[in-house]
Protein backbone atom coordinates (compact mmCIF):
# COMPACT_ATOMS: atom_id res chain seq x y z
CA UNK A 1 -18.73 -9.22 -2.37
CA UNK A 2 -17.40 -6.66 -5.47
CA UNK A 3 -17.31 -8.24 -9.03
CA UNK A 4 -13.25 -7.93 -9.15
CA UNK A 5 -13.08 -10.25 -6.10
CA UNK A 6 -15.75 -12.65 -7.56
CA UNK A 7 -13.75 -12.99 -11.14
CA UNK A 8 -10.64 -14.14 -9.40
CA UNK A 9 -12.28 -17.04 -7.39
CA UNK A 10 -12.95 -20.36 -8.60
CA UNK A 11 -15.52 -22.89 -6.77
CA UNK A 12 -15.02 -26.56 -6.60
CA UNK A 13 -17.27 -28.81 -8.24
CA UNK A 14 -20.66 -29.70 -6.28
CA UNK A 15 -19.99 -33.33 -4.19
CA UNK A 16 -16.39 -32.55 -3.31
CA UNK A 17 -18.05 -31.95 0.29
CA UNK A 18 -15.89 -28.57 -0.21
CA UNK A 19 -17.67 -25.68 -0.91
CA UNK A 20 -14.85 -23.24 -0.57
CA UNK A 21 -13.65 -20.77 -2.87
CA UNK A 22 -10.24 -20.09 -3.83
CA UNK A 23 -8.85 -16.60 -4.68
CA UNK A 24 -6.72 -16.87 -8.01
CA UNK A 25 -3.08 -15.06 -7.32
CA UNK A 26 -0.62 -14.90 -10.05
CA UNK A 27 2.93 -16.86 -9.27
CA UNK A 28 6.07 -17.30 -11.02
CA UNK A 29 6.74 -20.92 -12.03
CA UNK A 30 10.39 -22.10 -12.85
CA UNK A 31 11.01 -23.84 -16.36
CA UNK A 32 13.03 -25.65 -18.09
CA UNK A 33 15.20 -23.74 -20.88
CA UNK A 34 13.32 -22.84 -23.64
CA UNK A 35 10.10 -24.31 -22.40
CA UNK A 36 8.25 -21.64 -21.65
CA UNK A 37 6.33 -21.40 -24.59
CA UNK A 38 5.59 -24.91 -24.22
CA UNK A 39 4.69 -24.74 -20.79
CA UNK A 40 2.33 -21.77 -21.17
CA UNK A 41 0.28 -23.92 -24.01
CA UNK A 42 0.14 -26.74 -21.96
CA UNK A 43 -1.17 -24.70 -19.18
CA UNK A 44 -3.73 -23.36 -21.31
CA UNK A 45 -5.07 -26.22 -22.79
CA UNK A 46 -5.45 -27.63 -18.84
CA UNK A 47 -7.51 -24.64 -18.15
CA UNK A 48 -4.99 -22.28 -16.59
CA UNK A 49 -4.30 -18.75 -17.41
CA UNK A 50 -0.54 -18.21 -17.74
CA UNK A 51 1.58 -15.34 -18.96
CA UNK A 52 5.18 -14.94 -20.80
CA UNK A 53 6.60 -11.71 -20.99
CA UNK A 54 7.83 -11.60 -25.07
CA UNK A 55 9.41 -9.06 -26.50
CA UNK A 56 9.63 -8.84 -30.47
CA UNK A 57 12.85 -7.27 -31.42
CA UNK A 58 14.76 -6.57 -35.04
CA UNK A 59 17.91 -8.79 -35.93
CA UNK A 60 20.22 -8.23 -38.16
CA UNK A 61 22.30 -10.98 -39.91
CA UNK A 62 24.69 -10.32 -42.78
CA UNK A 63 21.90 -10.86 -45.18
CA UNK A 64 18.82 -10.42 -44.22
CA UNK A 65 16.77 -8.66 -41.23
CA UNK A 66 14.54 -10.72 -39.32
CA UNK A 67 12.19 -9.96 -36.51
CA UNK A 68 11.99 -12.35 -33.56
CA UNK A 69 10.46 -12.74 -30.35
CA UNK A 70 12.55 -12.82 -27.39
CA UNK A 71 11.67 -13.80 -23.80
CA UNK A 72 11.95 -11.62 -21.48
CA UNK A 73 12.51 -13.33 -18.62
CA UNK A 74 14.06 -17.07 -19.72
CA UNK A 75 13.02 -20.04 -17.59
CA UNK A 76 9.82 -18.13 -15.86
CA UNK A 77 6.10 -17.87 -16.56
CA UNK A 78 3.68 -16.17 -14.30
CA UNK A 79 0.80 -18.39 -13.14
CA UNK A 80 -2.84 -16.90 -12.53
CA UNK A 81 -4.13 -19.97 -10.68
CA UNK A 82 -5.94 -20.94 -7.28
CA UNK A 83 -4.74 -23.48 -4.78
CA UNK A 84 -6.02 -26.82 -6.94
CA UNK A 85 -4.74 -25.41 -10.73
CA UNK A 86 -1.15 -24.22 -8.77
CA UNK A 87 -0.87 -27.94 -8.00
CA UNK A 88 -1.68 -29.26 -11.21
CA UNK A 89 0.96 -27.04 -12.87
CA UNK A 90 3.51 -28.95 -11.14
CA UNK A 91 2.49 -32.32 -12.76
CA UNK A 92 3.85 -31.20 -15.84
CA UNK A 93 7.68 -32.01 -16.23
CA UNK A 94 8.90 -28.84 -17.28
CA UNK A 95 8.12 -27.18 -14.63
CA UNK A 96 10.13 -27.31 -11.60
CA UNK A 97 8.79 -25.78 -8.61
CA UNK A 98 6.98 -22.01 -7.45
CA UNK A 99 9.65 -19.17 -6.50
CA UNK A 100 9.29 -18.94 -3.17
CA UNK A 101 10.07 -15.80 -0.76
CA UNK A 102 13.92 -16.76 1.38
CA UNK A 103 13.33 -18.79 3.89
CA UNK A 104 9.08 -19.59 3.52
CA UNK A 105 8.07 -22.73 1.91
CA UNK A 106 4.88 -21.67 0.02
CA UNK A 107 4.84 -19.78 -3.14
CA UNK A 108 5.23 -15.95 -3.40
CA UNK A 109 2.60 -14.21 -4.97
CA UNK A 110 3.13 -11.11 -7.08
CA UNK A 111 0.37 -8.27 -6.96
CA UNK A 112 -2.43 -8.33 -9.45
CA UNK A 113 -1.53 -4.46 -9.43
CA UNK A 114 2.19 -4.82 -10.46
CA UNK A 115 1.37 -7.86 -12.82
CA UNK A 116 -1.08 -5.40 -14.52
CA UNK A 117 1.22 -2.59 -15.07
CA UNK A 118 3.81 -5.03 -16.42
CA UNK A 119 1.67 -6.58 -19.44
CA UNK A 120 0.69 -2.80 -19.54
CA UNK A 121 3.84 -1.92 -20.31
CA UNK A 122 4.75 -4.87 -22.67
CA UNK A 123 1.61 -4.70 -24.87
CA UNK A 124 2.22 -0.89 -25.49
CA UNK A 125 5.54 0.13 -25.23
CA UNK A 126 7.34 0.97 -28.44
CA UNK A 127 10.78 0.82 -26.92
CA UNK A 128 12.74 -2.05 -25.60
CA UNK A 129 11.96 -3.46 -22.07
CA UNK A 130 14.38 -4.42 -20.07
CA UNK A 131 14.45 -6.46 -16.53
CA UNK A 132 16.91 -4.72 -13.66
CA UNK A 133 17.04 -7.23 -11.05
CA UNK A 134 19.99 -5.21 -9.12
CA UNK A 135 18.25 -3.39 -5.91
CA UNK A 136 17.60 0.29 -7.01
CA UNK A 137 16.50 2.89 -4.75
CA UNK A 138 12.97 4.38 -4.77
CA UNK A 139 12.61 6.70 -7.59
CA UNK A 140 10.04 9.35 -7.79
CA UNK A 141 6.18 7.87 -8.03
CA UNK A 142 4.96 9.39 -12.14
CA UNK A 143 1.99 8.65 -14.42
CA UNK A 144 2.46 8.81 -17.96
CA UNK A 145 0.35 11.52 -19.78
CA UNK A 146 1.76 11.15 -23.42
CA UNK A 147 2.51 8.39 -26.14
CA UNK A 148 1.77 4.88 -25.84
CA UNK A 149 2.00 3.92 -21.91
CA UNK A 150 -0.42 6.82 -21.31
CA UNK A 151 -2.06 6.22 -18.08
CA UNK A 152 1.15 4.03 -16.59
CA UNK A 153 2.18 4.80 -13.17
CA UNK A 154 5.91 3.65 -11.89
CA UNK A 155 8.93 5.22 -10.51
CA UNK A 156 11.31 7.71 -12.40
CA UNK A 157 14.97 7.10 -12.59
CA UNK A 158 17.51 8.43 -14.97
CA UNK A 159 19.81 5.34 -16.18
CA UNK A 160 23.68 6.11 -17.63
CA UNK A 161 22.07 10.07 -18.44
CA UNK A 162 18.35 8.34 -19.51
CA UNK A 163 15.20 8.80 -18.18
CA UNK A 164 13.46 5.34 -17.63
CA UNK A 165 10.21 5.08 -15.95
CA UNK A 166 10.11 1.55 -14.03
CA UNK A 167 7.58 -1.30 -12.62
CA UNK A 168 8.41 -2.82 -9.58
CA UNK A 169 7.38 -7.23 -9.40
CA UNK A 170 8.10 -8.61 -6.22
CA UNK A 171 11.15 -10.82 -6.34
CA UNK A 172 12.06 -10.19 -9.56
CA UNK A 173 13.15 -6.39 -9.68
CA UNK A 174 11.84 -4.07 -12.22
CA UNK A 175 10.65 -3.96 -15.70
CA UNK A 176 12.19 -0.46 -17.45
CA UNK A 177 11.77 1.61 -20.33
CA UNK A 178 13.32 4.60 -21.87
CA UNK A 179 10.59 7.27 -21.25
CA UNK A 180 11.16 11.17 -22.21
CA UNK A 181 10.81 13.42 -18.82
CA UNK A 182 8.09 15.21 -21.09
CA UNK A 183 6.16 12.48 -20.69
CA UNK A 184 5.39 11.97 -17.19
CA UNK A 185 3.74 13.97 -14.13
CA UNK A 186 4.53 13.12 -10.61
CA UNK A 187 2.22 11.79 -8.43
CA UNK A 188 1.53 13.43 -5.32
């Protein structure tokens, strides 16, 4: 068994007469409103990894400038958990339910691949990042070889005349960002 597999498993406690492990996925958990922050600290005092995609951005008001963080995606925060910690994440009230995939009943889980390439592109981008949930074609496969997201890989498009390179997550679309044509390769 590899190391990567064996940090994303999680044992129950000796007795349980269980001695299964269960593989952690990461999930997207509905909220309510303006919960999510709430949720996520909850989630990590219990023990469970979560993640909420924040974006800090500048405002401007007529007096003063302010920066703020904005979520990206309101009303959502992506679960790393195994079977037992998905369940417990449902005993708190804010959070709803799992999305699911149309017409299955247990939760969809989004690639550790695409999840990493998303906080990837968070951490380090210096422009804005946006969320396109309208179906886009297939753009061409790139890896970023200057700046900030150096080492990215996603799909090229060019936006209203822009280049944007983008990050597919299941179910939700894809996370973009204004990216200079000088700045990529294709992948072959």
């Amino acid at each position: 068994m590899n190391q990567s597999f064996k940090e994303h498993q999680t044992t129950l406690p000796v007795g349980t007469g269980k001695s299964v492990a269960y593989p952690k996925h990461w999930y997207v958990a509905y909220v309510r409103m303006y919960h999510e922050k709430k949720v996520s600290e909850r989630l990590r005092e219990m023990g469970i990894e979560s993640f909420i995609p924040i974006q800090e951005e500048m405002h401007q008001w007529s007096d003063r400038k302010k920066k703020v963080e904005r979520v990206l995606i309101p009303m959502m925060v992506f679960v790393h958990a195994d079977a037992i910690e998905r369940r417990e994440a449902l005993t708190l009230t804010a959070v709803s339910r799992y999305m699911v995939m149309r017409g299955e009943s247990t939760p969809a889980i989004i690639p550790d691949e695409q999840m990493e390439r998303f906080r990837f592109m968070l951490d380090y981008s210096e422009e804005t990042v946006t969320i396109n949930d309208a179906p886009l074609e297939k753009g061409a496969s790139v890896r970023v070889i200057k700046g900030p997201l150096t080492g990215l890989e996603g799909e090229l498009w060019t936006v209203k005349g822009k280049s944007q390179i983008a990050v597919r997550i299941d179910l939700l679309g894809c996370a973009c960002v204004d990216m200079p044509r000088g700045y990529v390769e294709l992948i072959k």
